[in-house]
N, C-alpha and C. Protein backbone atom coordinates (compact mmCIF):
# COMPACT_ATOMS: atom_id res chain seq x y z
N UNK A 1 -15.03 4.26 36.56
CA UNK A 1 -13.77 4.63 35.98
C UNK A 1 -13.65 3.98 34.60
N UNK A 2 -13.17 5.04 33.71
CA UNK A 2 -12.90 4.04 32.27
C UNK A 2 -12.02 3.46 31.98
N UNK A 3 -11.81 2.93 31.23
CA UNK A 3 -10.10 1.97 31.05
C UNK A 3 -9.31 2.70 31.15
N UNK A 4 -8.80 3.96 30.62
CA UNK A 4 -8.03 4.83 30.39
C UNK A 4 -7.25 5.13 31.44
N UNK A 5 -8.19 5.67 32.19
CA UNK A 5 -8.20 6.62 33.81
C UNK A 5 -7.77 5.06 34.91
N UNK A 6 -8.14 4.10 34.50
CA UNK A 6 -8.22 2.66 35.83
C UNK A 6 -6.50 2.51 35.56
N UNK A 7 -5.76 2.44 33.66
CA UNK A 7 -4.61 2.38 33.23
C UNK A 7 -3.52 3.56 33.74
N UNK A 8 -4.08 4.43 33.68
CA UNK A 8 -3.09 5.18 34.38
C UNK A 8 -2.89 4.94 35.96
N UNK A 9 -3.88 5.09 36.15
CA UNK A 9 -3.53 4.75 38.22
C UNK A 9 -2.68 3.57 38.18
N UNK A 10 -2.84 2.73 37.59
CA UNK A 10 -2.01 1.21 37.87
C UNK A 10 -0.98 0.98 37.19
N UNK A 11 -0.60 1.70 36.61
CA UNK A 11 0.63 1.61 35.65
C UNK A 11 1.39 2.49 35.61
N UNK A 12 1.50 3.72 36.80
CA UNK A 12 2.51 4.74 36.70
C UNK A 12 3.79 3.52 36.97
N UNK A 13 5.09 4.60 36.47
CA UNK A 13 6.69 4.19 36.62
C UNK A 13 6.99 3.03 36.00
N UNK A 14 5.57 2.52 35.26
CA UNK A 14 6.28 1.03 34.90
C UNK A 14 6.02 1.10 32.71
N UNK A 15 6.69 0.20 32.57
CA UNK A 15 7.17 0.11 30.98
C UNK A 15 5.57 -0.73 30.32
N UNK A 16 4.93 -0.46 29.27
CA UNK A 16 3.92 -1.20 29.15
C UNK A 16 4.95 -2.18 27.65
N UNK A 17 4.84 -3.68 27.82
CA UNK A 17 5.51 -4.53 27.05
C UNK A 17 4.53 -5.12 26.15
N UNK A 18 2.90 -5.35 26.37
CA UNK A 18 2.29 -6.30 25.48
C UNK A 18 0.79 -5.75 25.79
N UNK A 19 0.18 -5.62 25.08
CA UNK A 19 -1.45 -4.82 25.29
C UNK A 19 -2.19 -6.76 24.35
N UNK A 20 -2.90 -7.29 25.11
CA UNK A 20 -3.81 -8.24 24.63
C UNK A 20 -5.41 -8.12 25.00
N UNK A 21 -6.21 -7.97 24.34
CA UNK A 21 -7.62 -8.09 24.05
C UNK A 21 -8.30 -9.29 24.09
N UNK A 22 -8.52 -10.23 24.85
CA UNK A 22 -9.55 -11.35 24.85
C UNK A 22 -11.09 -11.06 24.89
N UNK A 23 -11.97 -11.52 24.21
CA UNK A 23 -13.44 -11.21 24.04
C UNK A 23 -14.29 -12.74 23.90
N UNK A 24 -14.99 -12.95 24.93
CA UNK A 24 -15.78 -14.24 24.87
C UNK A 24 -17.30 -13.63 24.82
N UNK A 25 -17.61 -13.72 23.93
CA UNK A 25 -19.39 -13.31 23.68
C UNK A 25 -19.20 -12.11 23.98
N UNK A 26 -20.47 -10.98 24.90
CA UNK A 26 -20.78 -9.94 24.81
C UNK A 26 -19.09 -9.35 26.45
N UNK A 27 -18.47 -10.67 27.21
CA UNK A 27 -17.60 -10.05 27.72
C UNK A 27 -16.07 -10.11 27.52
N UNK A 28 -15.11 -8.60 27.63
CA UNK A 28 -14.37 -8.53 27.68
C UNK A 28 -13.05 -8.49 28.65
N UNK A 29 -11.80 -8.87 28.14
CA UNK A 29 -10.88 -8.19 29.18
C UNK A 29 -9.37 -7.90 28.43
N UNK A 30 -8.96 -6.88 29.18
CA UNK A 30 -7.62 -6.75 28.77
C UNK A 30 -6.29 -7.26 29.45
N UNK A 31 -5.50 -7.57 28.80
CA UNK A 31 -4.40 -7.96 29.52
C UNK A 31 -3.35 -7.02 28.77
N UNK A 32 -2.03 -6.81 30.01
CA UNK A 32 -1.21 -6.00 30.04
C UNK A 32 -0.06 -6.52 31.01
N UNK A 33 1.19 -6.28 30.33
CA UNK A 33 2.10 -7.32 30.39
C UNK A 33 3.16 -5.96 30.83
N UNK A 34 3.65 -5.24 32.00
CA UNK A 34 4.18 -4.26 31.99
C UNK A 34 5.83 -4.88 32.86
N UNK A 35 6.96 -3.76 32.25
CA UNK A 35 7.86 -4.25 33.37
C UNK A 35 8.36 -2.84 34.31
N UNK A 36 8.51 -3.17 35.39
CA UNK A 36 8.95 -1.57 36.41
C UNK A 36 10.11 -1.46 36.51
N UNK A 37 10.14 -1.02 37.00
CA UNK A 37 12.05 -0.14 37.06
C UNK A 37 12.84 -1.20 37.80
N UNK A 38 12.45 -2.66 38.52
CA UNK A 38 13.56 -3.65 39.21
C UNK A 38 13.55 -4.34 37.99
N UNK A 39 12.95 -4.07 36.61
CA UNK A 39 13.13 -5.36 35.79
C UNK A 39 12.45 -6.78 36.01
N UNK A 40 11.00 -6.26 37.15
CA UNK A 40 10.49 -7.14 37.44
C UNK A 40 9.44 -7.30 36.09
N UNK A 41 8.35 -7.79 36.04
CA UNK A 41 7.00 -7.82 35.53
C UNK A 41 6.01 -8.23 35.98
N UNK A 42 4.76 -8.00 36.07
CA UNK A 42 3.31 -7.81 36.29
C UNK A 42 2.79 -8.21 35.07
N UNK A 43 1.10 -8.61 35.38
CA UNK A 43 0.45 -8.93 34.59
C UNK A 43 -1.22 -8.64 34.84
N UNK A 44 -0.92 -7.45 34.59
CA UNK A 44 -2.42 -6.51 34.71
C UNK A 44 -3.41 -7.26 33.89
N UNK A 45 -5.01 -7.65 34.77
CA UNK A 45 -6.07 -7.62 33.78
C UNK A 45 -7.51 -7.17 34.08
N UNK A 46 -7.59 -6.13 33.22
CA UNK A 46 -8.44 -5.43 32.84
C UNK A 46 -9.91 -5.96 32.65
N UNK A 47 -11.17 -5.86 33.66
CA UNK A 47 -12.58 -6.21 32.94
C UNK A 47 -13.74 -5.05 33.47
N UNK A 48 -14.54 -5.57 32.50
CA UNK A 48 -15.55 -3.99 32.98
C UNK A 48 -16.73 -5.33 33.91
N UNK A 49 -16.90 -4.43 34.88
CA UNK A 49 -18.28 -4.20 35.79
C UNK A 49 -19.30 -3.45 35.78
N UNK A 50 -20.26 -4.05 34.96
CA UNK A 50 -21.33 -2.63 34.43
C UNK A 50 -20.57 -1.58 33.80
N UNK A 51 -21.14 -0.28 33.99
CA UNK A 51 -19.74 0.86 33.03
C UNK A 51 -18.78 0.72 33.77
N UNK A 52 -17.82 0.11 34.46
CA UNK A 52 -16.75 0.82 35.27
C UNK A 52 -15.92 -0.50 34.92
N UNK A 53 -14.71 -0.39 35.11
CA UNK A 53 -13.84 -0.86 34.89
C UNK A 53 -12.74 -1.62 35.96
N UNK A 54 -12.42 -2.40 36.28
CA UNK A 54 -11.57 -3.25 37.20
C UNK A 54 -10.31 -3.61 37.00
N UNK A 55 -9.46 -3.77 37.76
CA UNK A 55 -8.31 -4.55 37.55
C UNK A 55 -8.17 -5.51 38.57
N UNK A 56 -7.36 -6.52 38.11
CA UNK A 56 -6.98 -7.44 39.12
C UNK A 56 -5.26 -7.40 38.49
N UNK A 57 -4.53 -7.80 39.35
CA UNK A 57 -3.09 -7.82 39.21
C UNK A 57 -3.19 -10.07 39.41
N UNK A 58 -2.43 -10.09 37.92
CA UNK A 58 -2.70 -11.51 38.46
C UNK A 58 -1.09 -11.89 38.25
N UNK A 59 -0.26 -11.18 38.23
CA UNK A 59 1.46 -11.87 38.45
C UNK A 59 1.66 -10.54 38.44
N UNK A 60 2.77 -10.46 39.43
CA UNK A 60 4.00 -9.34 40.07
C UNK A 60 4.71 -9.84 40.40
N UNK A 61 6.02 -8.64 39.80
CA UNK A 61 7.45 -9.29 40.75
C UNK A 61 7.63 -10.62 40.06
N UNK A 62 7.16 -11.37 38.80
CA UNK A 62 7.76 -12.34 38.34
C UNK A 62 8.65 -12.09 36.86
N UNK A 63 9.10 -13.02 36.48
CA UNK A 63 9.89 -13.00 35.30
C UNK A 63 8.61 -13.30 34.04
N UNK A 64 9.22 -12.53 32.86
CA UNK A 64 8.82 -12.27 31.56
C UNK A 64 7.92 -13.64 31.43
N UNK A 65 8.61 -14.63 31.20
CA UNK A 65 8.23 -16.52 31.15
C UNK A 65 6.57 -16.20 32.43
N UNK A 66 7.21 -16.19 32.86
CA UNK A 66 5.68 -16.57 34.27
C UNK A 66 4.72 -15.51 34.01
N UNK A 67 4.83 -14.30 33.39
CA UNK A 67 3.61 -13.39 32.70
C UNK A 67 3.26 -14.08 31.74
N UNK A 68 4.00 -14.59 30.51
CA UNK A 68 3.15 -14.78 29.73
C UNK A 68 2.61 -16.46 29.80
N UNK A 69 3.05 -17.34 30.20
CA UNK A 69 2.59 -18.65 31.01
C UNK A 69 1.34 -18.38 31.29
N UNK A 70 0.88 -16.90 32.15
CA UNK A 70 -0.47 -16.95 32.81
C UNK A 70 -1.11 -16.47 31.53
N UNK A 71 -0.74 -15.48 30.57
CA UNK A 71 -1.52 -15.33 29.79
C UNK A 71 -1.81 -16.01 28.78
N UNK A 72 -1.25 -17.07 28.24
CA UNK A 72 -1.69 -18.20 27.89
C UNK A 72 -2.73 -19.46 28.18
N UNK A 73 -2.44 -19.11 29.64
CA UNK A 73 -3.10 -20.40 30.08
C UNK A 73 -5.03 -19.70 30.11
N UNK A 74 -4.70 -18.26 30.06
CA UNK A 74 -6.21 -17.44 30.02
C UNK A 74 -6.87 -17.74 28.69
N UNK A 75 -5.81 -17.78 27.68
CA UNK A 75 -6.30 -17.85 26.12
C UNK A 75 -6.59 -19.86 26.24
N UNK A 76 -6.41 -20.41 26.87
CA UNK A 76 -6.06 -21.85 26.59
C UNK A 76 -7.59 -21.96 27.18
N UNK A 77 -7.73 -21.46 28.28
CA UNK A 77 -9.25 -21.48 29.06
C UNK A 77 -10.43 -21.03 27.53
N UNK A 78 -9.94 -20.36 26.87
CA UNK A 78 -11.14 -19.87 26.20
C UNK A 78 -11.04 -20.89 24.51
N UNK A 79 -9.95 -20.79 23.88
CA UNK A 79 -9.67 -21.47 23.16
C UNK A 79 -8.96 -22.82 23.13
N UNK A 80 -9.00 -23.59 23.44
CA UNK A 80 -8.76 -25.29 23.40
C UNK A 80 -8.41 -25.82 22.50
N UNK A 81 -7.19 -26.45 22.39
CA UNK A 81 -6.60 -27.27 21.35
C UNK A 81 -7.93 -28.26 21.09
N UNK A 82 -8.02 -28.21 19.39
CA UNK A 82 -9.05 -29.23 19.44
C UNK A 82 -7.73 -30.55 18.42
């Protein structure tokens, strides 16, 4: 499945709020910061497996603050206060 086609299955009914791109050497992933119709938010992320494409859901059902908390702490893993 390509990103496209993996994005639509997982993201019907809900609002997309923040599209982020992280790239460490030859791998990638996307993150996606969406909110659904309770005004909840999720925190979709996107990586490829050979050609195909994955998601993992790594926050649902939390508040705006606790999505982007995790997506920080993903960028903090790769980039480090020096």
């Amino acid at each position: 499945m390509n990103l496209e086609s993996i994005r639509k299955e997982w993201e019907r009914k809900q609002t997309t709020i923040l599209v982020v791109t992280k790239k460490t050497g030859d791998y990638s992933a996307v993150f996606i910061v969406l909110k659904n119709t309770d005004e909840q938010y999720r925190l979709h992320r996107y990586f490829p497996t050979g050609e195909q494409w994955n998601v993992s859901v790594d926050k649902q059902s939390v508040s705006l603050e606790d999505c982007l908390a995790q997506l920080t702490k993903a960028f903090k893993e790769v980039y480090p206060k020096v």
